[in-house]
N, C-alpha and C. Protein backbone atom coordinates (compact mmCIF):
# COMPACT_ATOMS: atom_id res chain seq x y z
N UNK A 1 124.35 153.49 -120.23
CA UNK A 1 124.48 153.91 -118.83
C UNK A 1 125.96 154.15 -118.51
N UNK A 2 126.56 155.65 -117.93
CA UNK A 2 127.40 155.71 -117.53
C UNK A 2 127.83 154.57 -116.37
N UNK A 3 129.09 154.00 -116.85
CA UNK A 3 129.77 153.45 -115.48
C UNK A 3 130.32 154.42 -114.78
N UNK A 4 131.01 153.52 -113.40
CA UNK A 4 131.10 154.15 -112.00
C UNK A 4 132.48 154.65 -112.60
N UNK A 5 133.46 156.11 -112.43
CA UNK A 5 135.02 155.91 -112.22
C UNK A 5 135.57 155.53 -111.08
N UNK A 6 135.79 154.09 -110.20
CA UNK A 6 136.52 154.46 -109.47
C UNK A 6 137.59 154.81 -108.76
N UNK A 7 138.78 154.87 -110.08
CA UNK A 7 139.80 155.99 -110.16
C UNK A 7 139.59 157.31 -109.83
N UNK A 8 138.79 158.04 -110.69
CA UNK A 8 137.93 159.32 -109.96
C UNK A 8 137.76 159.34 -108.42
N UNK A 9 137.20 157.82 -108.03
CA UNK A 9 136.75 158.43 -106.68
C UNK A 9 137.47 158.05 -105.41
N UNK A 10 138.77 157.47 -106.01
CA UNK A 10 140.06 157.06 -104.82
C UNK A 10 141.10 158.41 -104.73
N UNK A 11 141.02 158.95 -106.02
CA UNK A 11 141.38 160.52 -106.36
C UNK A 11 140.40 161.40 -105.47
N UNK A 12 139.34 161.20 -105.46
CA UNK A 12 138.40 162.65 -104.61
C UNK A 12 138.75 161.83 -103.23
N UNK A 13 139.14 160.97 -102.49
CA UNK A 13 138.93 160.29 -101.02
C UNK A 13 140.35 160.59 -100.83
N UNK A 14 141.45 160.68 -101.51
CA UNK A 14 142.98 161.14 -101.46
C UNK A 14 142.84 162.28 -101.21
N UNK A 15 142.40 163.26 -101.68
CA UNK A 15 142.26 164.61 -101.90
C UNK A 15 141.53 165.05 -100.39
N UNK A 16 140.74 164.98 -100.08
CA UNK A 16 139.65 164.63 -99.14
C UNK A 16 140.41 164.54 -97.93
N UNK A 17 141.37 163.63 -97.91
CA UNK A 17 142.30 162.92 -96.73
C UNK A 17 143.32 163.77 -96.37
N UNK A 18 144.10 164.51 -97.81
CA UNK A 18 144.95 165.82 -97.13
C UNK A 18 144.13 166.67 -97.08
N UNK A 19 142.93 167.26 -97.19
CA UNK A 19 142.74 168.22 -96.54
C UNK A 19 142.04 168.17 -95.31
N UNK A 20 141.48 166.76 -94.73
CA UNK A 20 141.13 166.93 -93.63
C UNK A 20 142.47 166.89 -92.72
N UNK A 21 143.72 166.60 -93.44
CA UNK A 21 144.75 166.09 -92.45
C UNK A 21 145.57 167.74 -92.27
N UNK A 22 145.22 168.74 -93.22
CA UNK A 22 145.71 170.03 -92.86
C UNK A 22 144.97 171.03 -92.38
N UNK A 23 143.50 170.66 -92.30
CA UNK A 23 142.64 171.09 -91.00
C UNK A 23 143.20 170.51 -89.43
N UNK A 24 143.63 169.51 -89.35
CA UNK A 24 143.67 168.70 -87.89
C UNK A 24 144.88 169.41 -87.26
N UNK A 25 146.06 169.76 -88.64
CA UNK A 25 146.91 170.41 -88.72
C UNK A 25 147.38 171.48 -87.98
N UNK A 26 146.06 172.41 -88.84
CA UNK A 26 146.15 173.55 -88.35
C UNK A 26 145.19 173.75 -86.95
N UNK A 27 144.51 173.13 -86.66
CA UNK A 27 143.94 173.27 -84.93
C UNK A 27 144.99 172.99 -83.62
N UNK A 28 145.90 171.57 -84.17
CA UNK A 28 146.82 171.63 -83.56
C UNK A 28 147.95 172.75 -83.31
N UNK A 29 148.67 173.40 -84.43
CA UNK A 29 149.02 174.69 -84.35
C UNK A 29 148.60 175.68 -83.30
N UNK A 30 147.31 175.87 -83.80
CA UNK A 30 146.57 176.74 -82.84
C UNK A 30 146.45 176.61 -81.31
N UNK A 31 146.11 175.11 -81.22
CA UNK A 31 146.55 174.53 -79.92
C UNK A 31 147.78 175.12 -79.19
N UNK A 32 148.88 174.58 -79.51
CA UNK A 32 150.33 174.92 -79.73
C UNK A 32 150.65 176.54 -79.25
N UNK A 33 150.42 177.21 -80.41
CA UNK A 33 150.00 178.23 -79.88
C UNK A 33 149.40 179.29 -78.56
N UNK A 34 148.21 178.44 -78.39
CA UNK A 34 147.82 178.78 -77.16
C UNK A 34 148.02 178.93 -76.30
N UNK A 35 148.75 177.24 -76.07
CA UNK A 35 149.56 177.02 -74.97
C UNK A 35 150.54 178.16 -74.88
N UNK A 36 151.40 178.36 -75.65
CA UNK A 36 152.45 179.39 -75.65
C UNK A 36 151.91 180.88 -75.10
N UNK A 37 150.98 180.82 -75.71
CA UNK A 37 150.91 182.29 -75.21
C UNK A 37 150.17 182.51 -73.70
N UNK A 38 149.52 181.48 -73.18
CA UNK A 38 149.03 181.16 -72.05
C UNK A 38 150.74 181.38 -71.48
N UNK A 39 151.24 180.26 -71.29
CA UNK A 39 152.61 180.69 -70.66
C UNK A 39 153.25 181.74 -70.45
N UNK A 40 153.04 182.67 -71.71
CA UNK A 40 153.96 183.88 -71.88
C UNK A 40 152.99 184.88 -70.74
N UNK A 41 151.56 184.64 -70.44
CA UNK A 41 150.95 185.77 -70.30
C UNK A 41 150.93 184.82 -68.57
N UNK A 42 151.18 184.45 -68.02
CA UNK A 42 151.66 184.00 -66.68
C UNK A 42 150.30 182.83 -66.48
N UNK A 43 149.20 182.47 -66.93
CA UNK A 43 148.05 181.75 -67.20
C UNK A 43 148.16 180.13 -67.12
N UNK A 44 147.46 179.61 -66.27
CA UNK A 44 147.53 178.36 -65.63
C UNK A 44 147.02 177.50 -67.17
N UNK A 45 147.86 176.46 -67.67
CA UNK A 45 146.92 175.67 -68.19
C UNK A 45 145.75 174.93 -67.79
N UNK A 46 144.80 174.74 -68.17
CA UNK A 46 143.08 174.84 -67.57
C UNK A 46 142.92 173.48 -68.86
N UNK A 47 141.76 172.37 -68.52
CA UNK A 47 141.67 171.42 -69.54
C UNK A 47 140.42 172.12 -70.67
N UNK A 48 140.61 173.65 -70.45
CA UNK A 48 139.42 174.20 -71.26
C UNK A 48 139.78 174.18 -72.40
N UNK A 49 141.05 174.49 -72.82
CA UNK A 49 141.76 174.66 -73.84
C UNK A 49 141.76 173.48 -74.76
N UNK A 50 142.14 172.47 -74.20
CA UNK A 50 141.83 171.02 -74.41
C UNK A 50 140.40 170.22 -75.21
N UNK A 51 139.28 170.90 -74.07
CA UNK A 51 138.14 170.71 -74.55
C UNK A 51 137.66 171.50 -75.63
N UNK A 52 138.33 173.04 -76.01
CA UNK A 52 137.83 173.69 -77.29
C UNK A 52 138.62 172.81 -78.41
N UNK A 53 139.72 172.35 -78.06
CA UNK A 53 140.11 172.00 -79.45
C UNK A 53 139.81 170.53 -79.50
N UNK A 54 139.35 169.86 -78.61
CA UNK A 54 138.51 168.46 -79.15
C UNK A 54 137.16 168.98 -80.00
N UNK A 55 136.68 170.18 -79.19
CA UNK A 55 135.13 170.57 -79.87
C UNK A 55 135.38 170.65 -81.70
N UNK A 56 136.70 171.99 -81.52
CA UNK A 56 137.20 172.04 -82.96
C UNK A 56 137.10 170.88 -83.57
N UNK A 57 137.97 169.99 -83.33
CA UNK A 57 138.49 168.58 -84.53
C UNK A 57 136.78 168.14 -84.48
N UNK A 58 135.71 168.40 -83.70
CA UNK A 58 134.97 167.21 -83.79
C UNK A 58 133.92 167.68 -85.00
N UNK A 59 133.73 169.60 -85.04
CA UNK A 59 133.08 170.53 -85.83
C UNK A 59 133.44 170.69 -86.94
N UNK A 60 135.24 170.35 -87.14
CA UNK A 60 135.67 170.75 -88.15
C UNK A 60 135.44 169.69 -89.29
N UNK A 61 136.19 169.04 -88.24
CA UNK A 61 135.86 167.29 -88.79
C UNK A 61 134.53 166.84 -89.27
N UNK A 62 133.15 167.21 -88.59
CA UNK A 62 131.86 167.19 -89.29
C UNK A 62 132.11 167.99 -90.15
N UNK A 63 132.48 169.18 -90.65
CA UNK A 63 132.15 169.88 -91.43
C UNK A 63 132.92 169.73 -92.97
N UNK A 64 134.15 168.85 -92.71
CA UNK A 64 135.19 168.11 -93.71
C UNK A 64 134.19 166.73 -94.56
N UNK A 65 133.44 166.52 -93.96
CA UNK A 65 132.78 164.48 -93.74
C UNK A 65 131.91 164.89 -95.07
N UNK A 66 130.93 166.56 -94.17
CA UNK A 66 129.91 167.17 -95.41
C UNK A 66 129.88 167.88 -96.75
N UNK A 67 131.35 168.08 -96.55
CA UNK A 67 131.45 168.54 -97.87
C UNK A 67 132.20 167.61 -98.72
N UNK A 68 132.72 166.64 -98.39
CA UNK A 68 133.19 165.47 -98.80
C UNK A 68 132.26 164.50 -99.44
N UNK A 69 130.63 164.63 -98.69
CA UNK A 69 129.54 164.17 -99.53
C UNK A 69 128.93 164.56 -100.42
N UNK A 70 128.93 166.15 -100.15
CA UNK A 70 128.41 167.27 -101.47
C UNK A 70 129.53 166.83 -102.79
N UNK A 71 130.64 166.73 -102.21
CA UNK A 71 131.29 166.66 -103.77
C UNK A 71 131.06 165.14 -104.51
N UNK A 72 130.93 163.73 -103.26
CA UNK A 72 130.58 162.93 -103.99
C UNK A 72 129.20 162.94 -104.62
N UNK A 73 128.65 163.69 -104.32
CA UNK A 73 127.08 163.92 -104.72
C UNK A 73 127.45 164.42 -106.07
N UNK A 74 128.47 165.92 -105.96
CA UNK A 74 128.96 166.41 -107.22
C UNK A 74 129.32 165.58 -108.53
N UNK A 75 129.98 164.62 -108.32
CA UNK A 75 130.83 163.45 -108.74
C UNK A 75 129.83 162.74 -109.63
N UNK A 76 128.97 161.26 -108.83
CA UNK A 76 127.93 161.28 -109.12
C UNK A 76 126.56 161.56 -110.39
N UNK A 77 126.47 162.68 -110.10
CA UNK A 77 125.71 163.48 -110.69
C UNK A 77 126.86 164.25 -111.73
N UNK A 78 128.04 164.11 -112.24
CA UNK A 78 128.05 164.68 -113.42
C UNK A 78 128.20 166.27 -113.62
N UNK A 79 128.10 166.89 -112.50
CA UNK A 79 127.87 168.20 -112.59
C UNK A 79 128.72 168.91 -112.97
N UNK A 80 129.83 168.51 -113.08
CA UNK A 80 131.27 169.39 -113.66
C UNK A 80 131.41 169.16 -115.44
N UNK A 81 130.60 167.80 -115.29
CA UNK A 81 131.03 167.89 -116.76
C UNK A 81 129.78 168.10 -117.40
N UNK A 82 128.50 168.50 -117.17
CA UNK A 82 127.63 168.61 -117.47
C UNK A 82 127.78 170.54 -117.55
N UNK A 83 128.32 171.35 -116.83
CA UNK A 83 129.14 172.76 -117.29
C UNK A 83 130.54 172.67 -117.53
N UNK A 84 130.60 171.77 -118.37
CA UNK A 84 131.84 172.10 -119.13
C UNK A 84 133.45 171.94 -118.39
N UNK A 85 133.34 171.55 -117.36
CA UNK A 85 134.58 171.70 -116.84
C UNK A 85 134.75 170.23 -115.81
N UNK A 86 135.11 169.16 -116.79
CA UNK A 86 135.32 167.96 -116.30
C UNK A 86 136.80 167.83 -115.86
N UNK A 87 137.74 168.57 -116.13
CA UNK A 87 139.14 168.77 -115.89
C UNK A 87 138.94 168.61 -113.84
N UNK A 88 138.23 168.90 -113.68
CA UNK A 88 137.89 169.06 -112.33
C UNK A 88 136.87 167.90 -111.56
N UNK A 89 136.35 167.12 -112.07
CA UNK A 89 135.61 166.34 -111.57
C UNK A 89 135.51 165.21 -110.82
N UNK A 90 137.20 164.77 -110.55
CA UNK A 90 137.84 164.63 -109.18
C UNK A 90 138.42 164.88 -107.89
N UNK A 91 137.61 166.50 -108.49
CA UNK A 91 138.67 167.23 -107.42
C UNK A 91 137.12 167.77 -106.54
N UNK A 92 137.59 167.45 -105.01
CA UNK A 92 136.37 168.01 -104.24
C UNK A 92 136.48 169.32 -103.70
N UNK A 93 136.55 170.00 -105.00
CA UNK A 93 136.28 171.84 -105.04
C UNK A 93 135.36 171.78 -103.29
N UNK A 94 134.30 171.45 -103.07
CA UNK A 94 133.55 172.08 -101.84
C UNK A 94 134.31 171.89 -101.23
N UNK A 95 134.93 171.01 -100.84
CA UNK A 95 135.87 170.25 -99.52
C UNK A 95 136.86 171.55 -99.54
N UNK A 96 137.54 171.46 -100.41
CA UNK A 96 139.01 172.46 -100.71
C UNK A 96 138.65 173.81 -100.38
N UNK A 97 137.84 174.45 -100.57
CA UNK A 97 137.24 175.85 -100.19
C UNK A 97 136.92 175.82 -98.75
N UNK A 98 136.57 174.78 -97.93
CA UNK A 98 135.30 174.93 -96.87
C UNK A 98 136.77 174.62 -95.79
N UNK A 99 137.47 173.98 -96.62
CA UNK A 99 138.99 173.17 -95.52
C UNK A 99 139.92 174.73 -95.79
N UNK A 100 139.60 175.28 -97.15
CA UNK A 100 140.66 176.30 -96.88
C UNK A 100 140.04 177.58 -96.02
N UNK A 101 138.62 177.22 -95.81
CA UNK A 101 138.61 178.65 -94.60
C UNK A 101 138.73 178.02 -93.43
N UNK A 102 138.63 176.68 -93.01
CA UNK A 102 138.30 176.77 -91.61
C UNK A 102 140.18 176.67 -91.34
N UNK A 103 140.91 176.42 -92.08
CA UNK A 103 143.10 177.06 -92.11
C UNK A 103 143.19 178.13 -91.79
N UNK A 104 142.33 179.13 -92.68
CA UNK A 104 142.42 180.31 -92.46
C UNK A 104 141.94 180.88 -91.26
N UNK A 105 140.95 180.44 -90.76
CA UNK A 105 140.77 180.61 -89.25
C UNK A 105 141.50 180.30 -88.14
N UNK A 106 142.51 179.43 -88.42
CA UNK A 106 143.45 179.15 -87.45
C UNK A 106 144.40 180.40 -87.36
N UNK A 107 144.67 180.52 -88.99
CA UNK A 107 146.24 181.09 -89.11
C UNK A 107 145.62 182.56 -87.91
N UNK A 108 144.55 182.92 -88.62
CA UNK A 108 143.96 184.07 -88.02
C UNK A 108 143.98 184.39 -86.30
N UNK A 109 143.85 182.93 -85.56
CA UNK A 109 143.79 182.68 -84.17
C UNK A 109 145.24 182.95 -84.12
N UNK A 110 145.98 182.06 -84.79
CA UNK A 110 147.45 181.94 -84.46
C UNK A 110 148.17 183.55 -84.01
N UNK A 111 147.71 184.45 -84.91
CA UNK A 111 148.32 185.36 -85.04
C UNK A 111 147.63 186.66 -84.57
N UNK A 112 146.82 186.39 -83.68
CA UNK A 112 146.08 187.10 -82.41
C UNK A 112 147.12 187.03 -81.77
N UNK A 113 147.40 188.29 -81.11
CA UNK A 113 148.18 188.84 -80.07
C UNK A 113 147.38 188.14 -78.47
N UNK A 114 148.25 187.97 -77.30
CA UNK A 114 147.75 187.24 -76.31
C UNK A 114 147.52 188.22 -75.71
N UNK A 115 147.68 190.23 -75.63
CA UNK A 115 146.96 190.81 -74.83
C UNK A 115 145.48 191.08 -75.96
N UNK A 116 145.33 191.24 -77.00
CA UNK A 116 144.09 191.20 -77.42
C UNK A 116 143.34 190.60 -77.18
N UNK A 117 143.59 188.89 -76.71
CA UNK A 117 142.89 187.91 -76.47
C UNK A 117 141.99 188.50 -74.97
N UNK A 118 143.17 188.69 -73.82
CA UNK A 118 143.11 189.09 -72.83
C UNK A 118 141.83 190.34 -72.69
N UNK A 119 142.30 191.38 -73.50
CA UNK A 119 141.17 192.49 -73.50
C UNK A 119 140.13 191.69 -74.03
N UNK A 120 140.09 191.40 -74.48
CA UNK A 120 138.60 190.92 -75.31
C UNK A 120 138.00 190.17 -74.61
N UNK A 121 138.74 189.12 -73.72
CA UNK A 121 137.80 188.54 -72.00
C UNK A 121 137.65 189.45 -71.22
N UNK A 122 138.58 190.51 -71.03
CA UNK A 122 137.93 191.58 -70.13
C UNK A 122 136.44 192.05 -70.41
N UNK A 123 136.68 192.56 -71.40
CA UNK A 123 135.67 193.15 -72.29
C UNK A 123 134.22 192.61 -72.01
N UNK A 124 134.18 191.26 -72.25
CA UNK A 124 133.50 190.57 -72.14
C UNK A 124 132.82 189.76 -70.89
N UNK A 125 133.82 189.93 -69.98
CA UNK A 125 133.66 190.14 -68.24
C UNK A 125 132.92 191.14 -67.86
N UNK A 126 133.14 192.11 -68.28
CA UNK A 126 132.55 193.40 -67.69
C UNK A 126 130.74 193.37 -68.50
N UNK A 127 131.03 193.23 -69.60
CA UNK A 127 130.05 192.97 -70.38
C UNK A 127 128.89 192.06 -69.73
N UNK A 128 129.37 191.37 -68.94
CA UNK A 128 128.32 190.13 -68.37
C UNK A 128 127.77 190.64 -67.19
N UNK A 129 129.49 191.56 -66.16
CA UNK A 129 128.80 191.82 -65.04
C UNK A 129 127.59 193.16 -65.32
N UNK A 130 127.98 194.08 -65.46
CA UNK A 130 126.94 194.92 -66.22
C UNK A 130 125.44 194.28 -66.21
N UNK A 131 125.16 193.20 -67.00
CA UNK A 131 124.13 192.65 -67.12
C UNK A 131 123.11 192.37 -66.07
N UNK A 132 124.60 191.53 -64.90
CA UNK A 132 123.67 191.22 -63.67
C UNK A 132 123.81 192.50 -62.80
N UNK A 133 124.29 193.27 -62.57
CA UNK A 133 124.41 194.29 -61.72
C UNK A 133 123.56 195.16 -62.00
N UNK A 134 123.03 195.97 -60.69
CA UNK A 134 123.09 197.37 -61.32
C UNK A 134 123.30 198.69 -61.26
N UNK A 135 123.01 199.65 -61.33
CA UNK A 135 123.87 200.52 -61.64
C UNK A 135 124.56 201.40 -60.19
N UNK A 136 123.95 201.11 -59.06
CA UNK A 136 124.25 201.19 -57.79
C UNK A 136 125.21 200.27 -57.99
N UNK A 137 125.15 199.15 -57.84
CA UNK A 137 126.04 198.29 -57.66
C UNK A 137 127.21 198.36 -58.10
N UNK A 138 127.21 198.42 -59.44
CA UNK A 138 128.59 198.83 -60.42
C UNK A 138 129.29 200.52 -60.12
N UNK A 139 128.69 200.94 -59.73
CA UNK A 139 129.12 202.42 -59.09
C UNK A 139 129.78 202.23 -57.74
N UNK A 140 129.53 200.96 -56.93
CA UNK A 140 130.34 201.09 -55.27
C UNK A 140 131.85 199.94 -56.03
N UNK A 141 131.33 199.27 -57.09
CA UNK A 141 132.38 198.48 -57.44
C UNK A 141 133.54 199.00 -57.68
N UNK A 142 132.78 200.27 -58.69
CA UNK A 142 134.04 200.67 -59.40
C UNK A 142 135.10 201.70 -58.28
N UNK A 143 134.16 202.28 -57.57
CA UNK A 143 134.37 203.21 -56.52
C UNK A 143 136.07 202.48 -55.44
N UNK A 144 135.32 201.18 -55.25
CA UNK A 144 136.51 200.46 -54.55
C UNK A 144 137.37 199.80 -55.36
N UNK A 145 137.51 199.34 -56.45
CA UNK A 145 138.89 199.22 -57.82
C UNK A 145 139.36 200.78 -57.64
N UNK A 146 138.60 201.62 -57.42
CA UNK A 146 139.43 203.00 -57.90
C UNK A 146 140.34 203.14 -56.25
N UNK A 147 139.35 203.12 -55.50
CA UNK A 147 140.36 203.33 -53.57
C UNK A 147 141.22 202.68 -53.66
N UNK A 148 141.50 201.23 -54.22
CA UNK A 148 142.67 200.48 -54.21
C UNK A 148 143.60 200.48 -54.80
N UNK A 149 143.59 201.39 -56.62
CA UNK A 149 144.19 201.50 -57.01
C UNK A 149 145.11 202.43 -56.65
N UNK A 150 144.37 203.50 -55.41
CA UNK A 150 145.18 204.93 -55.19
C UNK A 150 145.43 204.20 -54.00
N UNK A 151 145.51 203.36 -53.14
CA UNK A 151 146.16 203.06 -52.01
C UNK A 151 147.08 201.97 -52.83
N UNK A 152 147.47 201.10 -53.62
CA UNK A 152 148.15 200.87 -54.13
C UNK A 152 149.81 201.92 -54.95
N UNK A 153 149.25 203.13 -55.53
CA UNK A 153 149.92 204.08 -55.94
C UNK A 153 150.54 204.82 -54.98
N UNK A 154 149.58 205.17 -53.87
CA UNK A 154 150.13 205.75 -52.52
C UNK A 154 152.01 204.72 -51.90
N UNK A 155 151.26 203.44 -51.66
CA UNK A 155 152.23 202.69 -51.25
C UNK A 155 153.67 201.88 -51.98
N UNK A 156 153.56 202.33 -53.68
CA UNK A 156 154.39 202.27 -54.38
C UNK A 156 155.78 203.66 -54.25
C-alpha cells in the first residue's frame, strides 16, 4: 500500500496559498482601479463597488477552495504518475490554470478604459428602458432630450 506524501501535500497547500493570495491580489488592484477611474470620471463613490468586490473574493475564493480539492483528489489518486508525468504531482496544475484566468480577468478589467465602462451602462440603460417603454413613449422621450439639447446649443 502506497503511503501518504506529506511533503507532497504541504508543497500543493503552499502552492495553493500563493495563488489564492495573487487572486485576492489582483481583485484588489481592480478595486484600486476603480476607484480611480470613478474619480477621474467625476462619479460618487457608492458601497456598490465595495459589495462587487466582496462578491468577487467570496466567488473567486470558492472557486480557488475547488480546484484546490480537484488537485488533492488529483494527488491522491495518483493521476500524474499513473500518465507518466509525476515531475508534477505536487503541483495543483487545476488551481494554477483556474487562478491564472480569474488574474487575467482582472488585468482585463484593469485596463478597460472608464468611458467604455460608461458607454456600456449607457448602452445598457437604454437597453432596459426600451424594454419597459413603448414605442410612443420612447419617441416623446427622445423628442424632449433632442428640444433640450437645441435649447441648450441655442443658449451656449
Amino acid at each position: 500500500m502506497n503511503e501518504i506524501n506529506y511533503n507532497g501535500l504541504k508543497t500543493m497547500a503552499l502552492l495553493v496559498g500563493v495563488a489564492a493570495i495573487a487572486v485576492v491580489i489582483a481583485i484588489m488592484l481592480d478595486l484600486a482601479s476603480g476607484l480611480r477611474k470613478a474619480t477621474l470620471m467625476g462619479e460618487a463613490r457608492t458601497s456598490y463597488a465595495y459589495e462587487r468586490t466582496t462578491t468577487k473574493l467570496l466567488n473567486n475564493g470558492s472557486v480557488v477552495v475547488i480546484m484546490a480539492m480537484i488537485d488533492v483528489f488529483l494527488f491522491f489518486g495518483h493521476l500524474w504518475e499513473l500518465i507518466g508525468m509525476s515531475l508534477i504531482s505536487n503541483v495543483p496544475v487545476v488551481t494554477f490554470i483556474a487562478s491564472a484566468w480569474m488574474c487575467f480577468v482582472q488585468v482585463v478589467s484593469i485596463r478597460e478604459k472608464a468611458e467604455d465602462k460608461a458607454e456600456r451602462k449607457s448602452a445598457d440603460t437604454l437597453k432596459q428602458l426600451a424594454e419597459v417603454l413603448t414605442t410612443e413613449q420612447l419617441q416623446a422621450l427622445l423628442s424632449r432630450v433632442q428640444d433640450k439639447s437645441k435649447e441648450s446649443e441655442e443658449n451656449d
